[in-house]
N, C-alpha and C. Protein backbone atom coordinates (compact mmCIF):
# COMPACT_ATOMS: atom_id res chain seq x y z
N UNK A 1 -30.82 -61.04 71.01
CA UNK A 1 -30.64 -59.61 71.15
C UNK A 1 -29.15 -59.31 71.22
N UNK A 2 -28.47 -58.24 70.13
CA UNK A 2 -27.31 -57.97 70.72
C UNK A 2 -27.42 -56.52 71.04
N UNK A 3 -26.79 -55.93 72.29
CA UNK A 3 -26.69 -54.48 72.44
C UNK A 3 -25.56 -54.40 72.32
N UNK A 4 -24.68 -55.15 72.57
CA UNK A 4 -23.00 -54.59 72.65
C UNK A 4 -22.24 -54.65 71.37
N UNK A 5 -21.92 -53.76 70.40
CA UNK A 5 -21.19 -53.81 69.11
C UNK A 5 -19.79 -54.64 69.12
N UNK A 6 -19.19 -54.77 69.87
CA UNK A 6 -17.79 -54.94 70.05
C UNK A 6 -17.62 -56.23 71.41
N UNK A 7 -16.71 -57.19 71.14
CA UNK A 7 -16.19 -58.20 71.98
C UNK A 7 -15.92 -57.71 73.48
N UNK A 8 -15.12 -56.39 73.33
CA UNK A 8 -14.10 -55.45 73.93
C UNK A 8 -15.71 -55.18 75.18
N UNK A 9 -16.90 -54.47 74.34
CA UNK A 9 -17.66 -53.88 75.19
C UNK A 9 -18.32 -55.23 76.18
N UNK A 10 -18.65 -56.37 74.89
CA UNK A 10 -19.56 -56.96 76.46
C UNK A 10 -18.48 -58.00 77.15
N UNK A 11 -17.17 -57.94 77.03
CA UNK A 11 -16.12 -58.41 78.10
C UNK A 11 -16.09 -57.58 79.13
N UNK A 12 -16.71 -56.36 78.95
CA UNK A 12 -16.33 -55.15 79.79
C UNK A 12 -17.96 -54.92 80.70
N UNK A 13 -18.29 -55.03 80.02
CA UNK A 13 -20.20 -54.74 80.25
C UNK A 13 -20.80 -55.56 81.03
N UNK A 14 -20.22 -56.88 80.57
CA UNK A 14 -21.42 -58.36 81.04
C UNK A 14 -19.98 -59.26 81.71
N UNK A 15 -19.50 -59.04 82.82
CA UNK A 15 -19.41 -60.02 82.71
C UNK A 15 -20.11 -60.93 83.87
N UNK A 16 -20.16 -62.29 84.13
CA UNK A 16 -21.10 -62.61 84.81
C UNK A 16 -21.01 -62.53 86.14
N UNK A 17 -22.44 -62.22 86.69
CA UNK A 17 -22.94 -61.21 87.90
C UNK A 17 -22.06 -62.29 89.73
N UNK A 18 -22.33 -63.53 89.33
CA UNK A 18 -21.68 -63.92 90.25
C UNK A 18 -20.10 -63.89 90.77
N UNK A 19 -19.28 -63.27 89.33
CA UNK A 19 -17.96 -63.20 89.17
C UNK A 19 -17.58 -61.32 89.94
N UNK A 20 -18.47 -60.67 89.59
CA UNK A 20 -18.02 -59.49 89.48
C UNK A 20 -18.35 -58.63 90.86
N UNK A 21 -17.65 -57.50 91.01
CA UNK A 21 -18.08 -56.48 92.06
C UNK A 21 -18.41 -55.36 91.20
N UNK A 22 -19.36 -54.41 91.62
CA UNK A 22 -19.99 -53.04 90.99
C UNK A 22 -18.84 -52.12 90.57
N UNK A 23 -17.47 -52.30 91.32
CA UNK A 23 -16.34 -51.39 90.28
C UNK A 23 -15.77 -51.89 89.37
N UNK A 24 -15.94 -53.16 89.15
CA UNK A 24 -15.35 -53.87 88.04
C UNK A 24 -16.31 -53.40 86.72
N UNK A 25 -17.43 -52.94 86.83
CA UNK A 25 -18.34 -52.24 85.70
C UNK A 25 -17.62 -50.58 85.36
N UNK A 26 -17.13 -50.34 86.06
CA UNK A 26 -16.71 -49.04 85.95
C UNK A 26 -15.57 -48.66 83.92
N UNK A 27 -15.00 -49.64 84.00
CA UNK A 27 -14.67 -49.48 82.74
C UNK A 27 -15.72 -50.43 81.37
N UNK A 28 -17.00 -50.23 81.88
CA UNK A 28 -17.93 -50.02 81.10
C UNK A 28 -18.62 -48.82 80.33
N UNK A 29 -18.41 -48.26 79.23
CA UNK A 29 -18.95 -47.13 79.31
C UNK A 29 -19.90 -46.84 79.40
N UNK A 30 -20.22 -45.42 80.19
CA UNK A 30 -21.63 -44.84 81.19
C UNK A 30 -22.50 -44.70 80.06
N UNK A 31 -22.40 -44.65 78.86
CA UNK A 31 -23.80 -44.52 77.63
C UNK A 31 -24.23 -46.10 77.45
N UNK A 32 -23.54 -47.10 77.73
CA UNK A 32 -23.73 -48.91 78.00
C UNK A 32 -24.68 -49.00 79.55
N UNK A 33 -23.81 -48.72 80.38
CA UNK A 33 -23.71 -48.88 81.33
C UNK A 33 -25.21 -49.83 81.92
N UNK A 34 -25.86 -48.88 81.54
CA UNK A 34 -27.34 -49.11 82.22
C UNK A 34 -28.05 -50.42 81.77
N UNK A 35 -27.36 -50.59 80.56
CA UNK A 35 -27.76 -51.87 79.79
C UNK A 35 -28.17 -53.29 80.54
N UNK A 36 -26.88 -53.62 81.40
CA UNK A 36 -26.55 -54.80 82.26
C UNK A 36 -28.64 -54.70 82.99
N UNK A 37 -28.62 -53.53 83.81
CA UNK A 37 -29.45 -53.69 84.58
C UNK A 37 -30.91 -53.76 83.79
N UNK A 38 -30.91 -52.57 83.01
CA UNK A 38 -32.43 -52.61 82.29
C UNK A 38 -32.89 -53.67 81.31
N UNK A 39 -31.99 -53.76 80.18
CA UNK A 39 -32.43 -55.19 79.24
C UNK A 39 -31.40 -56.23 79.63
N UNK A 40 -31.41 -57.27 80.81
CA UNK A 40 -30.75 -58.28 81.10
C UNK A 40 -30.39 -59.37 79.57
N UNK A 41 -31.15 -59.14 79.08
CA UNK A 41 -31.41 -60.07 77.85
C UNK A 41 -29.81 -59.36 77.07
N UNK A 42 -29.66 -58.25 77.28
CA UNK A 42 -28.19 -57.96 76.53
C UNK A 42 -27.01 -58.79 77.02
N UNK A 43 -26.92 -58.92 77.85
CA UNK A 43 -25.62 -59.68 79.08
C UNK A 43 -25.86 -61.22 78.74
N UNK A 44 -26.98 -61.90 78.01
CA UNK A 44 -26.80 -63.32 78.08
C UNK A 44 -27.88 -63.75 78.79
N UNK A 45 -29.03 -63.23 79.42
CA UNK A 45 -30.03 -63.53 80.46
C UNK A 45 -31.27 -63.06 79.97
N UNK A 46 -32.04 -64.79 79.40
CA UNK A 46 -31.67 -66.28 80.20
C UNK A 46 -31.50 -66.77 78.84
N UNK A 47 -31.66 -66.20 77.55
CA UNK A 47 -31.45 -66.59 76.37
C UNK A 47 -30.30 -65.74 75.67
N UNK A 48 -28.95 -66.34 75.54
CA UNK A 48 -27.92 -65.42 74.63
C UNK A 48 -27.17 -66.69 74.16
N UNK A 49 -27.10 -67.07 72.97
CA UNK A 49 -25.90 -67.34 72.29
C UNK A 49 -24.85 -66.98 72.25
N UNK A 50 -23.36 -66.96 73.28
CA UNK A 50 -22.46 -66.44 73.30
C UNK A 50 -21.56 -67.24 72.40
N UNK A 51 -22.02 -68.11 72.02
CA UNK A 51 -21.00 -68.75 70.73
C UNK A 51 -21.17 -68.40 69.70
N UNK A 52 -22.21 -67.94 69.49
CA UNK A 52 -23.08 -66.93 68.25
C UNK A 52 -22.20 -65.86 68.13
N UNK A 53 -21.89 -65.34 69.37
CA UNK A 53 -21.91 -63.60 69.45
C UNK A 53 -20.26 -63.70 69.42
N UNK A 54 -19.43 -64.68 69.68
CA UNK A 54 -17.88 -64.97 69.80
C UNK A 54 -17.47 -64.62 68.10
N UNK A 55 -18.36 -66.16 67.62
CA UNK A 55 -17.97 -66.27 66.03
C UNK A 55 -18.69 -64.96 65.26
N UNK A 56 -19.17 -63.96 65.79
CA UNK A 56 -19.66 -62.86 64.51
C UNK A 56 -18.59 -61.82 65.06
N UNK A 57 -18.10 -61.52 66.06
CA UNK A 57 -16.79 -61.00 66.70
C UNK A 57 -15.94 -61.49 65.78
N UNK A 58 -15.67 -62.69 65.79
CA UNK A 58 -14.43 -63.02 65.04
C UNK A 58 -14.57 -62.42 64.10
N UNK A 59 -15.38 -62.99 63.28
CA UNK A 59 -15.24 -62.62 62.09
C UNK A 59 -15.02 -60.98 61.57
N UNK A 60 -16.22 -60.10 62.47
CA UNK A 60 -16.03 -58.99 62.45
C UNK A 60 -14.31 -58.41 62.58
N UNK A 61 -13.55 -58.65 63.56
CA UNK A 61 -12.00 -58.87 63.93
C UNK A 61 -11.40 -59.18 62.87
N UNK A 62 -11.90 -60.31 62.04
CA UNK A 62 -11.56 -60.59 60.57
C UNK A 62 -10.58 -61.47 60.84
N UNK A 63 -10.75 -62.58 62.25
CA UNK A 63 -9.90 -63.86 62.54
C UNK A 63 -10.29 -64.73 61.73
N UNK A 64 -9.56 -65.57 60.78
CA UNK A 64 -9.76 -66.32 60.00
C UNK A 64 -10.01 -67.79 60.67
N UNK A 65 -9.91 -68.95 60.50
CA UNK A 65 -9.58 -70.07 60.81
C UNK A 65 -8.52 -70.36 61.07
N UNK A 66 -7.76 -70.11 60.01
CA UNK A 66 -6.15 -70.20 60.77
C UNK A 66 -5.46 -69.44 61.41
N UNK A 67 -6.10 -68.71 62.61
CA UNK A 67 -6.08 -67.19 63.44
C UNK A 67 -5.01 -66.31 62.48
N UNK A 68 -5.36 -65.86 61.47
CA UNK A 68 -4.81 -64.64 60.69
C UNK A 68 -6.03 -63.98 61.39
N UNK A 69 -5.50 -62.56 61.35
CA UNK A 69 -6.26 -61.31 61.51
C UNK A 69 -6.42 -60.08 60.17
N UNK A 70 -7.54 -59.14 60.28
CA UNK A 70 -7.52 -58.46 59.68
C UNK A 70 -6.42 -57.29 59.81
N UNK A 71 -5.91 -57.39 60.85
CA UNK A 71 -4.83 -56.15 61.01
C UNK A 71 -3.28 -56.53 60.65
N UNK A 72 -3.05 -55.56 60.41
CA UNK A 72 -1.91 -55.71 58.94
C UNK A 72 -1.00 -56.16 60.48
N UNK A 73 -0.03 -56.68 59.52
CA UNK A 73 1.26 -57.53 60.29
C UNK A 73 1.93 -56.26 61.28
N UNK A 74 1.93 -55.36 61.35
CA UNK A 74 2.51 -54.58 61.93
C UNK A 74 1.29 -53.72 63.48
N UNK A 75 0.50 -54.64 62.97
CA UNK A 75 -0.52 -53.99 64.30
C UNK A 75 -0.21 -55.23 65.68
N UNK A 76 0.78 -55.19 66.07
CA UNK A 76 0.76 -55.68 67.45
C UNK A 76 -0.19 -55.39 68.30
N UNK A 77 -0.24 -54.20 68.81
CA UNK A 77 -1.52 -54.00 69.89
C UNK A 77 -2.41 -53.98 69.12
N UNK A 78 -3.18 -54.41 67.71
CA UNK A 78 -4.42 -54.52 67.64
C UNK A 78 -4.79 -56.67 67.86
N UNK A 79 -3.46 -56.83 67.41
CA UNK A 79 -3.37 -58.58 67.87
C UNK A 79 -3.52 -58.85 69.77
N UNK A 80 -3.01 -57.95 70.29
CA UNK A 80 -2.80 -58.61 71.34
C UNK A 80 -4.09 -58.37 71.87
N UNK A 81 -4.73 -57.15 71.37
CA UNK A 81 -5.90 -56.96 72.63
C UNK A 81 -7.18 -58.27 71.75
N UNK A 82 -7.21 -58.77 70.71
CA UNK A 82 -7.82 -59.78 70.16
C UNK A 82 -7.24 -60.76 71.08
N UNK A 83 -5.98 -61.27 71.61
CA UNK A 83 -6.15 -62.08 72.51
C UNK A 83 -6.45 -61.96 73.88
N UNK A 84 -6.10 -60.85 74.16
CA UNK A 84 -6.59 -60.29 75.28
C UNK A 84 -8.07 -60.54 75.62
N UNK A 85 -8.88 -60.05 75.13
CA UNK A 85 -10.61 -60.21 75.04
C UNK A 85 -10.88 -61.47 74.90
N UNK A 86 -10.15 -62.95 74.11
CA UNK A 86 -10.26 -63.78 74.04
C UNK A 86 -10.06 -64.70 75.67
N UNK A 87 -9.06 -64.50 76.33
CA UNK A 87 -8.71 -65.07 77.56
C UNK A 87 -9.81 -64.85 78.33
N UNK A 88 -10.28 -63.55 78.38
CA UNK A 88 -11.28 -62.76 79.33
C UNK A 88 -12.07 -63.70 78.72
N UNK A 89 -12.62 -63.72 77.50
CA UNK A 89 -14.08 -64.42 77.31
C UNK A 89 -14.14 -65.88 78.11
N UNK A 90 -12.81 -66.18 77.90
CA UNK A 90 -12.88 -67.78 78.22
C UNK A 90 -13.11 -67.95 79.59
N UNK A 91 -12.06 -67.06 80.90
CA UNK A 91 -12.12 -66.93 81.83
C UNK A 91 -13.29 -66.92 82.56
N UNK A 92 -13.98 -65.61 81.93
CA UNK A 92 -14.89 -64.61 82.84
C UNK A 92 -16.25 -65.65 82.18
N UNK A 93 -16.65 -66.01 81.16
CA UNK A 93 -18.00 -66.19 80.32
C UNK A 93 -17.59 -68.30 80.21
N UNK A 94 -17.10 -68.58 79.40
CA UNK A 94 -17.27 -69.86 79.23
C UNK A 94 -15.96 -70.52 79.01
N UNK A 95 -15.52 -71.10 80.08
CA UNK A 95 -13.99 -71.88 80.01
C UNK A 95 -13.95 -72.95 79.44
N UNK A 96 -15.54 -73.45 78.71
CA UNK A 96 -15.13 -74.90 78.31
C UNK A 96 -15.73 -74.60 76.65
N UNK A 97 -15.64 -73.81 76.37
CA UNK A 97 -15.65 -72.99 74.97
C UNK A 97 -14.19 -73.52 73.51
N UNK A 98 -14.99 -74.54 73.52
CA UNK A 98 -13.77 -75.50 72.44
C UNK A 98 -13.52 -74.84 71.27
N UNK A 99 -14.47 -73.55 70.64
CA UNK A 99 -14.36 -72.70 69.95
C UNK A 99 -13.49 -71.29 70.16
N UNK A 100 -13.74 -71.15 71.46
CA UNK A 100 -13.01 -69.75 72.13
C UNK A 100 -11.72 -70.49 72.13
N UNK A 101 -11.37 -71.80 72.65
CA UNK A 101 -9.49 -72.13 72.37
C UNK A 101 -9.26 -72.29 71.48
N UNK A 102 -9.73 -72.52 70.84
CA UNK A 102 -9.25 -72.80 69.13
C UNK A 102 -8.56 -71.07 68.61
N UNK A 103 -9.41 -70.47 68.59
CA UNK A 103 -9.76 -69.22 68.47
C UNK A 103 -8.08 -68.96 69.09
N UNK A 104 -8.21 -68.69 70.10
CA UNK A 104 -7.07 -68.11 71.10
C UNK A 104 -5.86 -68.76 70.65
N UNK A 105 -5.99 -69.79 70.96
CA UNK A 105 -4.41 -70.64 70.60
C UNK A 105 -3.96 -70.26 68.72
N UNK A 106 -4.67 -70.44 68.11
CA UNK A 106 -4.75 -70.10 66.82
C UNK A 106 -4.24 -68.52 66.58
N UNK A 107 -4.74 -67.39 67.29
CA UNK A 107 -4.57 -66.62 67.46
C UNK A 107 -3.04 -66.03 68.03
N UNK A 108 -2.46 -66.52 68.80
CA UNK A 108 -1.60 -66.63 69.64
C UNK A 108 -0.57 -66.87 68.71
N UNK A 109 -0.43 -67.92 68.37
CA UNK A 109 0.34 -68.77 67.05
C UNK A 109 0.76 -67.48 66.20
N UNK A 110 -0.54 -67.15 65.41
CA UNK A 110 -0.06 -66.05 64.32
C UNK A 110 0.57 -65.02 64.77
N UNK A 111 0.12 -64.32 66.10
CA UNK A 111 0.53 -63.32 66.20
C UNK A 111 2.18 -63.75 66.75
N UNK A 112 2.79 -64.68 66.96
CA UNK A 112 3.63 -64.81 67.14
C UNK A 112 4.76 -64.61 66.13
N UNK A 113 3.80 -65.71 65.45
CA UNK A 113 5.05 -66.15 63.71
C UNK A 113 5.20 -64.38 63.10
N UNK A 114 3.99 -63.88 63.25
CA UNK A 114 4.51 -62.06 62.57
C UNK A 114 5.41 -61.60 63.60
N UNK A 115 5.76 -61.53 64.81
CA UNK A 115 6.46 -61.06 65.14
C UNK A 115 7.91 -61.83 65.16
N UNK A 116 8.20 -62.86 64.99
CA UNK A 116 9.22 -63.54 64.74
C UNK A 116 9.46 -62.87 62.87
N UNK A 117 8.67 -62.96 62.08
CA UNK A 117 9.28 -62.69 60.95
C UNK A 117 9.49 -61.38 61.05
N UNK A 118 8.71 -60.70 61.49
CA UNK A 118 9.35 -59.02 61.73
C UNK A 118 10.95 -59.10 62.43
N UNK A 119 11.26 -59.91 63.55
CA UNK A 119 12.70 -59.78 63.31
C UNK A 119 13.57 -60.26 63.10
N UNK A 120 12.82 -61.01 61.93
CA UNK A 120 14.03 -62.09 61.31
C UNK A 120 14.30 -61.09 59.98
N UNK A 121 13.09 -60.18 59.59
CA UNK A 121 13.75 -59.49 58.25
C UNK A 121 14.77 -58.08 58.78
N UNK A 122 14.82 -57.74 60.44
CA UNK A 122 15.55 -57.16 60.97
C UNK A 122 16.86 -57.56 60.45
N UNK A 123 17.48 -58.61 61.02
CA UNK A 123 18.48 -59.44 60.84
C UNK A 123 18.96 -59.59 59.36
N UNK A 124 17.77 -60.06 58.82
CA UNK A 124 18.40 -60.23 57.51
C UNK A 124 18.95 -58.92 57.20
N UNK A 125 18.37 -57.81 57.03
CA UNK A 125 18.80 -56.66 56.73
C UNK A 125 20.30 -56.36 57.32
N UNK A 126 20.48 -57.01 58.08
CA UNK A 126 22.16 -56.69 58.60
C UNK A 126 22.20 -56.86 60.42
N UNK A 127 23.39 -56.64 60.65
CA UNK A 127 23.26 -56.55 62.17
C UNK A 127 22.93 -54.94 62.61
N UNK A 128 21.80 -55.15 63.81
CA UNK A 128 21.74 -53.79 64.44
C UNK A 128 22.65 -53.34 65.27
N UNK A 129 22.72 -51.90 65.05
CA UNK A 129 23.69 -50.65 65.89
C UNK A 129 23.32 -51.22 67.16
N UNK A 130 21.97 -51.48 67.80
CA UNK A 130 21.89 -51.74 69.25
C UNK A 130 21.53 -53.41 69.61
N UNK A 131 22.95 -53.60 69.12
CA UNK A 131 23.09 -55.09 69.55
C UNK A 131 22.05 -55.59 70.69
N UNK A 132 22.39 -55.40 71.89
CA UNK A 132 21.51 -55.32 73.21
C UNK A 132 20.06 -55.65 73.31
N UNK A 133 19.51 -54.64 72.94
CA UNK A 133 18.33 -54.80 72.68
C UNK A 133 17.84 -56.05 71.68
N UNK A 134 18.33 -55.81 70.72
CA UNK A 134 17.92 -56.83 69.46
C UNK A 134 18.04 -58.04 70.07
N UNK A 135 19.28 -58.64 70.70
CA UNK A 135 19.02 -59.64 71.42
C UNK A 135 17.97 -59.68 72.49
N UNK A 136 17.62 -59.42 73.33
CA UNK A 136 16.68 -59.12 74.52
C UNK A 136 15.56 -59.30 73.43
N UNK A 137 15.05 -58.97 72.40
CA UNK A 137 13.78 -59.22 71.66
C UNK A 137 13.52 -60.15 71.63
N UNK A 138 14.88 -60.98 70.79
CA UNK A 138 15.45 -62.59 70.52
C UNK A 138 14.69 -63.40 71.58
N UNK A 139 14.99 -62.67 72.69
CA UNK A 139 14.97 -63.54 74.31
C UNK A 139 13.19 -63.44 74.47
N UNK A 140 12.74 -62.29 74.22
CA UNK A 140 11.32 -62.32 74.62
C UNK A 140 10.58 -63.00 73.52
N UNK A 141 10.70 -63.27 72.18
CA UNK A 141 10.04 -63.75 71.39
C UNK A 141 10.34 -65.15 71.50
N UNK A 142 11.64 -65.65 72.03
CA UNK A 142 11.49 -67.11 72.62
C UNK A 142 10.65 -67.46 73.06
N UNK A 143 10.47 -66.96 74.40
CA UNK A 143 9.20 -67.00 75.42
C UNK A 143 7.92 -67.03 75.17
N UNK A 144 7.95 -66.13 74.11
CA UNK A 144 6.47 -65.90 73.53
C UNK A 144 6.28 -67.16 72.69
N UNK A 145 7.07 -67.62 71.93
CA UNK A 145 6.83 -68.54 71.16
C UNK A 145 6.62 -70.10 72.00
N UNK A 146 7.14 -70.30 72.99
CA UNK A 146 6.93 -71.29 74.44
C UNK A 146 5.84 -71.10 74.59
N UNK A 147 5.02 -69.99 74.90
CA UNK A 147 3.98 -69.62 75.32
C UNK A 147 2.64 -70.12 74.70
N UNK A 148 3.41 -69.94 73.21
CA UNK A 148 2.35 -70.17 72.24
C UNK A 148 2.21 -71.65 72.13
N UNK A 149 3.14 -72.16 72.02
CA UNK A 149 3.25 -73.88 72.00
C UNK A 149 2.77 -74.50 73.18
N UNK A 150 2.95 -73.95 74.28
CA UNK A 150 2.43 -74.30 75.42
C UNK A 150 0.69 -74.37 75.49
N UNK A 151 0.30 -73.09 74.43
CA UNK A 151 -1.14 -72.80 74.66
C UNK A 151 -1.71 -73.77 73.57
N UNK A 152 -0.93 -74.25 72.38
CA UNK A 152 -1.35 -75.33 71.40
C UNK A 152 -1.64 -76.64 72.01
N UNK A 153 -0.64 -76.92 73.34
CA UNK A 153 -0.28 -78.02 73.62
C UNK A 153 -1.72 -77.96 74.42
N UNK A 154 -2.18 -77.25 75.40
CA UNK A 154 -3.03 -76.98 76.29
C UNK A 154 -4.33 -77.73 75.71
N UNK A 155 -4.53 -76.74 74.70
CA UNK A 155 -6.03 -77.15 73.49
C UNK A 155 -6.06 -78.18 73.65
N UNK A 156 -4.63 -79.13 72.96
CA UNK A 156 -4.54 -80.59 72.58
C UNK A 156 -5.09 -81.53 73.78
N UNK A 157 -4.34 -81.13 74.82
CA UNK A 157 -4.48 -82.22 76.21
C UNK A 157 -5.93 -81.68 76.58
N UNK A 158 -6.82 -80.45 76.46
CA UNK A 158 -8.02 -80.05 76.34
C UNK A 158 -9.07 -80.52 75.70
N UNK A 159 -8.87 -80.87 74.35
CA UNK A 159 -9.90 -81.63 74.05
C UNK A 159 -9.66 -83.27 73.60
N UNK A 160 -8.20 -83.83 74.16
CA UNK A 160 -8.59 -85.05 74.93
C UNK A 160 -8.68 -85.46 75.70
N UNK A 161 -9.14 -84.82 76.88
CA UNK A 161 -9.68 -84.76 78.05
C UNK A 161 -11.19 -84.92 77.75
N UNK A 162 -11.81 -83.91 77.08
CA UNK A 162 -13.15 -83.82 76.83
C UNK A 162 -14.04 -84.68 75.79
N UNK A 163 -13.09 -85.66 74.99
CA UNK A 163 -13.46 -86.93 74.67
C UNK A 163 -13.28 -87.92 75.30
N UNK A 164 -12.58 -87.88 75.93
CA UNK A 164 -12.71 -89.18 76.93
C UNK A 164 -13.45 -88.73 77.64
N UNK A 165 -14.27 -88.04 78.03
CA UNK A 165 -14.75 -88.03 79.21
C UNK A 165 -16.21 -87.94 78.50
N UNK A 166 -16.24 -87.30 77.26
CA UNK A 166 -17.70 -87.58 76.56
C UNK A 166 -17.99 -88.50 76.40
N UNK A 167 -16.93 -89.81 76.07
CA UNK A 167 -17.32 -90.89 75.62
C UNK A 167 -16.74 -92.12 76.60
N UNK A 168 -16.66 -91.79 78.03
CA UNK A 168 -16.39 -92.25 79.23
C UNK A 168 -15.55 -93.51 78.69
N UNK A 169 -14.43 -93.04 78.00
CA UNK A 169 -13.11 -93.87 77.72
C UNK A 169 -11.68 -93.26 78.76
N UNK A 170 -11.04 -94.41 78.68
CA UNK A 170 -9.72 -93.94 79.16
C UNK A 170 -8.51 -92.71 78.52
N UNK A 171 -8.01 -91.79 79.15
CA UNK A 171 -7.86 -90.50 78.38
C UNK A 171 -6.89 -91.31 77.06
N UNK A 172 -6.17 -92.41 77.53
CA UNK A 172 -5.11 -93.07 76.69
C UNK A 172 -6.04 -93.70 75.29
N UNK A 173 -6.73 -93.55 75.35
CA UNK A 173 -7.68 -94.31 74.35
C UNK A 173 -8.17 -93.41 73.47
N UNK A 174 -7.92 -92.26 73.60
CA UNK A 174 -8.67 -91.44 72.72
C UNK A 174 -7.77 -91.53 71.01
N UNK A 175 -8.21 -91.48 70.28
CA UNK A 175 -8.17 -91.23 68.99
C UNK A 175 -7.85 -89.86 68.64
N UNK A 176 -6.32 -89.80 68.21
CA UNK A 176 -5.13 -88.54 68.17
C UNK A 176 -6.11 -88.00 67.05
N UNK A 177 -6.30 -88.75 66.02
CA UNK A 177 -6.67 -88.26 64.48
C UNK A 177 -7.63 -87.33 65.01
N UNK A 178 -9.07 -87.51 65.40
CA UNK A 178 -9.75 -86.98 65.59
C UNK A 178 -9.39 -85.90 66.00
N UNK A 179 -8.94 -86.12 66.98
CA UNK A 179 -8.32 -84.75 68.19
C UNK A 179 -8.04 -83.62 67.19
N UNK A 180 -6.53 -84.18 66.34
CA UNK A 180 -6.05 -82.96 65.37
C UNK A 180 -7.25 -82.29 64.13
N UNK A 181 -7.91 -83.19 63.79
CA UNK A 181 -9.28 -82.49 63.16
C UNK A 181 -9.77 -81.42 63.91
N UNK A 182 -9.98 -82.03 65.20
CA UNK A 182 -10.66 -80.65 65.96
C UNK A 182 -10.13 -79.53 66.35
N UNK A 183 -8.72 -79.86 66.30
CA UNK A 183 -7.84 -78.65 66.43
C UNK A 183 -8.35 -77.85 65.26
N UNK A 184 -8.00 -78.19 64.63
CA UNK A 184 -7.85 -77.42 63.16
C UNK A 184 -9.04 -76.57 62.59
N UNK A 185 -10.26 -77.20 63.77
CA UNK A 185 -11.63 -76.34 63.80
C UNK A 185 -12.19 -76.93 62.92
């Protein structure tokens, strides 16, 4: 069963009952709202495929495999709230979702590299009137780009953790090759 059209709604709608307090539903909208309580079966209860309902999101989002998005290079806030909803999913719904990091980190990545080439064709174009700032961008897209490598790196030490431990080997033993296959989804 899906009732919720959008990632956005059942991050907002469902999330799970042991996590949440009754105002945390409040930025659910009141035409949803009732959903949670009357058809439980919408929220994931006791039968929901949320890996089902992640990957038709994506796709709907129009996240590719190699986290490209459908929104043109210049939609920042339509990238960020795609990662945004992504963290929440992982957080709030399933943290060991080897599909949801892929997803995210992948995600993360692209939206980075567009904003790095957005101001690298700044630059190219010449130096800006507001020196200041332009640097300070420089400085935050560093960070962001740390961020992003940090969140690649995460995945990595993430799912060799979760082979060794599937296949009750030592974490040092795991097989890199594999690993990077699975990165790559």
């Amino acid at each position: 069963m899906r009732c919720f059209e959008s990632l956005f709604l059942f991050v907002v709608c469902c999330p799970p009952a042991e996590h949440i307090f009754d105002e945390e539903l409040q930025a659910c909208p009141p035409e949803v709202r009732h959903l949670r309580r009357e058809q439980p079966a919408c929220c994931g209860e006791p039968h929901f495929d949320r890996h089902e309902f992640l990957r038709q999101q994506m796709a709907l989002l129009g996240l590719g495999p190699d986290g490209s998005t459908a929104f043109s290079d210049t939609d920042v806030h339509g990238r960020a709230e795609i990662i945004y909803f992504l963290e929440r999913f992982l957080l709030d719904f399933d943290i060991w979702s080897i599909e949801a990091w892929q997803y995210l980190a992948l995600a993360t990545i692209h939206d980075v590299g567009l904003q790095l080439d957005a101001w690298n064709q700044q630059w190219l174009a010449g130096l800006p009137t507001d020196l200041p700032a332009f640097l300070e961008r420089a400085k935050q897209l560093s960070r962001r780009m740390g961020e992003a490598f940090f969140r690649m790196e995460s995945l990595q030490q993430f799912l060799i953790a979760t082979k060794a431990i599937d296949a009750k080997i030592l974490y040092s033993d795991v097989n890199l090759k594999e690993v990077e296959r699975e990165m790559r989804g």
